[in-house]
Protein backbone atom coordinates (compact mmCIF):
# COMPACT_ATOMS: atom_id res chain seq x y z
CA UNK A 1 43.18 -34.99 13.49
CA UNK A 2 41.58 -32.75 15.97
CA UNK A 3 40.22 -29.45 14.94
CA UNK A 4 40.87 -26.13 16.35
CA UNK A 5 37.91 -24.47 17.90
CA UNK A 6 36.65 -21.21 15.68
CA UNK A 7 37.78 -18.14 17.29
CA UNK A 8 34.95 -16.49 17.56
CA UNK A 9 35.37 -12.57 16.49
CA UNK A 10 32.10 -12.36 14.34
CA UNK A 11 30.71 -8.74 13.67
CA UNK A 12 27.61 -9.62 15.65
CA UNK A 13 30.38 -10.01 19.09
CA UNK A 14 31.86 -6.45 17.97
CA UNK A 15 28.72 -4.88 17.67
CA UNK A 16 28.03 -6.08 21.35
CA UNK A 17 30.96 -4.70 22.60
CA UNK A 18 30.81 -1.46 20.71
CA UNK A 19 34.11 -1.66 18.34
CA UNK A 20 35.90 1.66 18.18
CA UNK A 21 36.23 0.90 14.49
CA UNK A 22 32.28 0.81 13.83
CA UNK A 23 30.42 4.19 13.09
CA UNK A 24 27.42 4.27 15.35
CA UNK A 25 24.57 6.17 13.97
CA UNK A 26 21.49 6.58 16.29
CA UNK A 27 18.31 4.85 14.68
CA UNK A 28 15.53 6.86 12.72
CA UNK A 29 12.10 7.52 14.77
CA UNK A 30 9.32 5.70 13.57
CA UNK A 31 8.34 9.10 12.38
CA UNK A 32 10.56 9.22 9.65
CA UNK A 33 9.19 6.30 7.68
CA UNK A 34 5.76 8.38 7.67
CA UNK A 35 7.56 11.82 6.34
CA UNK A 36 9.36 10.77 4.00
CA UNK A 37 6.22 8.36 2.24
CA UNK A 38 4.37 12.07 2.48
CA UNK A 39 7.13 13.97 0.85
CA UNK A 40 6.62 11.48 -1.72
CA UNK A 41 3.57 11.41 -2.65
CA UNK A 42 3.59 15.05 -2.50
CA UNK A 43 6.39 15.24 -4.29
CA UNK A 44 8.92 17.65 -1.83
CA UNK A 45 12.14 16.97 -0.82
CA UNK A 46 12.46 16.07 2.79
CA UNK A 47 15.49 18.58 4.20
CA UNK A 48 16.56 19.77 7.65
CA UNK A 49 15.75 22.86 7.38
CA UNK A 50 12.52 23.75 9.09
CA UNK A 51 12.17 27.19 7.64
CA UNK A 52 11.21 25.96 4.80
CA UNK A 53 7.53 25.71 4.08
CA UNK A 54 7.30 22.73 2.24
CA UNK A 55 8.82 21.21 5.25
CA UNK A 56 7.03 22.75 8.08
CA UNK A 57 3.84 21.76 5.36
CA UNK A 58 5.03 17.96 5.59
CA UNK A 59 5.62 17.81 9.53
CA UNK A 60 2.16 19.45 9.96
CA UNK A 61 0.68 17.00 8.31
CA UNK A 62 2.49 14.45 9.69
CA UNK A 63 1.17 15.48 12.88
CA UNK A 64 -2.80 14.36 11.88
CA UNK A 65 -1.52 10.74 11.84
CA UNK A 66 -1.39 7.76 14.03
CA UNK A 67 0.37 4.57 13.31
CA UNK A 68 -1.37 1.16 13.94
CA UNK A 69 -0.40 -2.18 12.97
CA UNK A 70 -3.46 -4.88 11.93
CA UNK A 71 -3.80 -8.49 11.22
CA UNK A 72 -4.50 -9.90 7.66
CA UNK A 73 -8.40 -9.79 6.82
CA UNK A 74 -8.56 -6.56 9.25
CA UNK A 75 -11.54 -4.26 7.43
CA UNK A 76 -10.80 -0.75 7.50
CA UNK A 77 -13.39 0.65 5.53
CA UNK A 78 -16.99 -0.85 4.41
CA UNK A 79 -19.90 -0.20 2.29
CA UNK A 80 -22.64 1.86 3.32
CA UNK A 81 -20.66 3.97 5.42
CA UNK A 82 -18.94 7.00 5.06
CA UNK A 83 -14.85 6.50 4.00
CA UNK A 84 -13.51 8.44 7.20
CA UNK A 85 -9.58 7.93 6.75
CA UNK A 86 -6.35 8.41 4.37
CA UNK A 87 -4.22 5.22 4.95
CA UNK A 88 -0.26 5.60 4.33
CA UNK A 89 1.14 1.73 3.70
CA UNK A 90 4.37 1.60 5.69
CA UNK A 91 4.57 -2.37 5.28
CA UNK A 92 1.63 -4.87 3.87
CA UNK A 93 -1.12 -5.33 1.14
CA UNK A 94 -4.68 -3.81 1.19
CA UNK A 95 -7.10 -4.55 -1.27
CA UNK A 96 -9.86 -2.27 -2.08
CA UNK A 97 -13.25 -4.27 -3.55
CA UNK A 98 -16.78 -3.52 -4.17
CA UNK A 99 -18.90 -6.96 -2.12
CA UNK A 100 -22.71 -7.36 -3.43
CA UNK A 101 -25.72 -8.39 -1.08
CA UNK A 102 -25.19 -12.12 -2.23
CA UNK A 103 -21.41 -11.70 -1.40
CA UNK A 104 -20.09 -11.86 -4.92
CA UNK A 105 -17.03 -9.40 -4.31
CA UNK A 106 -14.81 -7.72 -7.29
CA UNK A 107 -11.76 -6.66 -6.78
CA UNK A 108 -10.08 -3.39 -8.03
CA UNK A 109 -6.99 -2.31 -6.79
CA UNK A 110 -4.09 -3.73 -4.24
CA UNK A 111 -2.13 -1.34 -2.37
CA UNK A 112 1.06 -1.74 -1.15
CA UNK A 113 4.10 0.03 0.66
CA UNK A 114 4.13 3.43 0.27
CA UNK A 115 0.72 4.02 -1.44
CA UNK A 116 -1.99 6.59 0.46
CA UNK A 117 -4.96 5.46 0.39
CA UNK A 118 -8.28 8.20 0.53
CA UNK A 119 -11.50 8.20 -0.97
CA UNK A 120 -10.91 9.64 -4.00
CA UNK A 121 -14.54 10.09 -5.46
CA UNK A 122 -17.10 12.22 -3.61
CA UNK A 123 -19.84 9.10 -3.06
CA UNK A 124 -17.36 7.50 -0.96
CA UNK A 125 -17.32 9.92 2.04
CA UNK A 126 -21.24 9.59 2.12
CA UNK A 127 -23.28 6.45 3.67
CA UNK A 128 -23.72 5.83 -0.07
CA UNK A 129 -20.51 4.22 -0.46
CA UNK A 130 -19.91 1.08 -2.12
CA UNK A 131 -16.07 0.25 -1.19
CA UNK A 132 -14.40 -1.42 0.85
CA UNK A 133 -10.69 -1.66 2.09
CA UNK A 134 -8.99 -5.11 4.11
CA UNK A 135 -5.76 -5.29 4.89
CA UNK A 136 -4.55 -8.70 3.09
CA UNK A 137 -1.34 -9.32 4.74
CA UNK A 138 -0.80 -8.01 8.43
CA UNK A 139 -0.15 -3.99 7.77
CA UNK A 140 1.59 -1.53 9.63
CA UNK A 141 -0.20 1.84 8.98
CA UNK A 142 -0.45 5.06 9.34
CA UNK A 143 -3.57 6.68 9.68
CA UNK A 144 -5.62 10.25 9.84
CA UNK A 145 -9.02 11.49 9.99
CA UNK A 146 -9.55 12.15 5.54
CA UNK A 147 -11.21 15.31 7.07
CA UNK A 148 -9.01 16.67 8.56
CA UNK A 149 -6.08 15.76 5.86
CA UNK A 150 -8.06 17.57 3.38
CA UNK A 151 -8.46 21.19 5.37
CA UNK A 152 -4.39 20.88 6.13
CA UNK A 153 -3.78 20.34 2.54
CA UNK A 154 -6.60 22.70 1.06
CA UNK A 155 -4.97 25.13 3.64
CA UNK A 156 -1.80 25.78 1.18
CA UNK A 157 -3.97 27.84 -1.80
CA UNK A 158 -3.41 27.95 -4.81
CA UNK A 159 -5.77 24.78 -5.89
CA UNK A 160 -3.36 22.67 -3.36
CA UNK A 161 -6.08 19.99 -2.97
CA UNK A 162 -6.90 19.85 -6.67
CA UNK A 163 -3.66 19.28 -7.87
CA UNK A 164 -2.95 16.87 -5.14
CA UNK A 165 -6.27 14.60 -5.78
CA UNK A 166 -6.21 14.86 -9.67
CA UNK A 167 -2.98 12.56 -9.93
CA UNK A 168 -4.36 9.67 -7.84
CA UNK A 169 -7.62 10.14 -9.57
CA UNK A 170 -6.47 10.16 -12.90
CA UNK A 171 -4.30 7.09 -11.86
CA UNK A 172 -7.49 5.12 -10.57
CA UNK A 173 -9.47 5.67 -14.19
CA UNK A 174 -6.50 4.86 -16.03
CA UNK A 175 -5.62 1.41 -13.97
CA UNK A 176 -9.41 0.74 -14.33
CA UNK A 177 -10.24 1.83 -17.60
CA UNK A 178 -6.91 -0.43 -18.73
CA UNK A 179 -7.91 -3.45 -16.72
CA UNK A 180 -11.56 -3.48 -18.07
CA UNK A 181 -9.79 -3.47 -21.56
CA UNK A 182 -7.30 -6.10 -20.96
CA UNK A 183 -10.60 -8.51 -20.12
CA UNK A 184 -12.74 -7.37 -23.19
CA UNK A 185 -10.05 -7.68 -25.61
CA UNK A 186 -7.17 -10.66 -24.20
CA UNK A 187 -7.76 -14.04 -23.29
CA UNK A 188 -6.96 -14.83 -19.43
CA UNK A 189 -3.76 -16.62 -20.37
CA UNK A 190 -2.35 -13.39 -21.89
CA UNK A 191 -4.03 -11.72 -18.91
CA UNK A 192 -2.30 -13.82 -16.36
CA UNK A 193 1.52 -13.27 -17.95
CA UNK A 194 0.36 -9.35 -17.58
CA UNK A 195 0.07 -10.11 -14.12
CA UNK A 196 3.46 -12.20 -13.70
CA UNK A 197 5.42 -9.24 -15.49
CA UNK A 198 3.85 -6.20 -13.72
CA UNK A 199 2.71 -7.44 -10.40
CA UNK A 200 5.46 -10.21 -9.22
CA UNK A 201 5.39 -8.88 -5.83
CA UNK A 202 1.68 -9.62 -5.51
CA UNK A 203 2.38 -13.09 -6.86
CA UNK A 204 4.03 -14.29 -3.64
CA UNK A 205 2.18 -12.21 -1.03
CA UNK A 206 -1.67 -12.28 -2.21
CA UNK A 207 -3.97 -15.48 -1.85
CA UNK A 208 -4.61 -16.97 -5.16
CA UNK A 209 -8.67 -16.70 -4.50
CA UNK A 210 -8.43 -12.64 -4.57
CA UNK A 211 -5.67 -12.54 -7.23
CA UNK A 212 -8.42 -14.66 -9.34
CA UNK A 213 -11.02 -12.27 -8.37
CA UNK A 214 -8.56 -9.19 -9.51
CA UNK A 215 -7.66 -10.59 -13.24
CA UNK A 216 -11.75 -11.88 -13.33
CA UNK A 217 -11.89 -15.44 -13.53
CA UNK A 218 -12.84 -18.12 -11.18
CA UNK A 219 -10.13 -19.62 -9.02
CA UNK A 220 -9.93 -22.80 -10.57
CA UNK A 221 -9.51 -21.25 -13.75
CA UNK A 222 -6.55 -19.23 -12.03
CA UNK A 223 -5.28 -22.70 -10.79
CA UNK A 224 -5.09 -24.19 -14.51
CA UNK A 225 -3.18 -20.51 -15.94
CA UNK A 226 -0.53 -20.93 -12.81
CA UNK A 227 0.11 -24.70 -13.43
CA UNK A 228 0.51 -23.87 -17.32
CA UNK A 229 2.95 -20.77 -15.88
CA UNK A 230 4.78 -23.26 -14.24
CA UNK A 231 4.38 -20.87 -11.30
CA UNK A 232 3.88 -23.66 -8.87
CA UNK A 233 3.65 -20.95 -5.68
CA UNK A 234 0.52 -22.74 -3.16
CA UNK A 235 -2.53 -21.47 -2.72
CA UNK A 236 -4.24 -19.16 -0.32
């Protein structure tokens, strides 16, 4: 028996002839995705009204950044030069590492969407620095001059700057402090099912060879934990 052809009235055909019945909104600018991560990390509540000063404080320092978009294995920042951004994540993974002379590199923190990114302690923004930041994945970011960040935000009073840095700080020592603990005192099995329950999302979008560097053992170590796992994702 013959078929009838599919009439085809698929939302896709109404949305290219503009249905009365659909509610058309007009799209967010790109700047949007930047204020609201701010108000975020800043904690404010993004409203439309711009008397407010915690707004007009957001869209100021809004204003200080530029978005750019980078390919995986982009550096951003590198030893022996002076940190000279703050990074907002709006998609992609950065890793931030220490590298030594012979190229032995160890790996302390990922970053991903949402995160800002400055250099939190004071050796960083000096030619004495010893990190490094790399985008992983390809990143869309947005990015100002650290500099010039700082004065906006140290521009508020009232210990604005110290209240803002002490969380991330604090946040740093804490995630480092607990990772150098977790490799004194656990086995790299136990280690490696810490990663699989708090980290998933790094799981399937970080190479195996830097997520081995991260819990600190080799990679073929890291090979033998997945396979046990029965995480059978491939390798970068």
């Amino acid at each position: 028996m013959k078929q009838e052809p599919i009439a085809s009235s698929s939302p896709p055909c109404m949305l290219a002839e503009r249905h009365r019945d659909i509610i058309w909104h007009e799209p967010a600018p790109e700047s949007h995705a930047l204020l609201s991560g701010l108000s975020h990390c800043f904690g404010i509540h993004l409203s439309n009204d711009s008397d407010n000063p915690q707004q007009r404080f957001v869209s100021e320092l809004g204003g200080l950044f530029q978005k750019c978009r980078v390919d995986a294995e982009t550096d951003l920042e590198r030893h022996n030069r002076p940190w000279g951004n703050v990074y907002l994540i709006q998609h992609g993974v950065l890793r931030l590492f220490r590298e030594s002379l012979a190229g032995k590199v160890a790996i302390h923190h990922f970053f991903t969407e949402g995160d800002l990114i400055w250099p939190v302690f004071g050796r960083s923004r000096t030619s004495r620095n010893t990190l490094c930041l790399t985008a992983v994945t390809p990143a869309t970011l947005w990015v100002a001059d650290f500099s010039a960040f700082r004065a906006a935000v140290q521009a508020q009073g009232d210990g604005a700057w110290e209240k803002f840095a002490i969380v991330l700080t604090e946040e740093v020592a804490e995630l480092t402090s607990m990772r150098e603990f977790r490799k004194q005192t656990m086995p790299a099995q136990e280690r490696y099912r810490l990663l699989l329950d708090e980290y998933p999302e790094l799981i399937k979008r970080v190479p195996d060879n830097q997520l081995a560097s991260w819990l600190g053992v080799v990679p073929a170590t890291f090979s033998r934990l997945k396979k046990a796992s029965g995480n059978g994702r491939s390798s970068g």
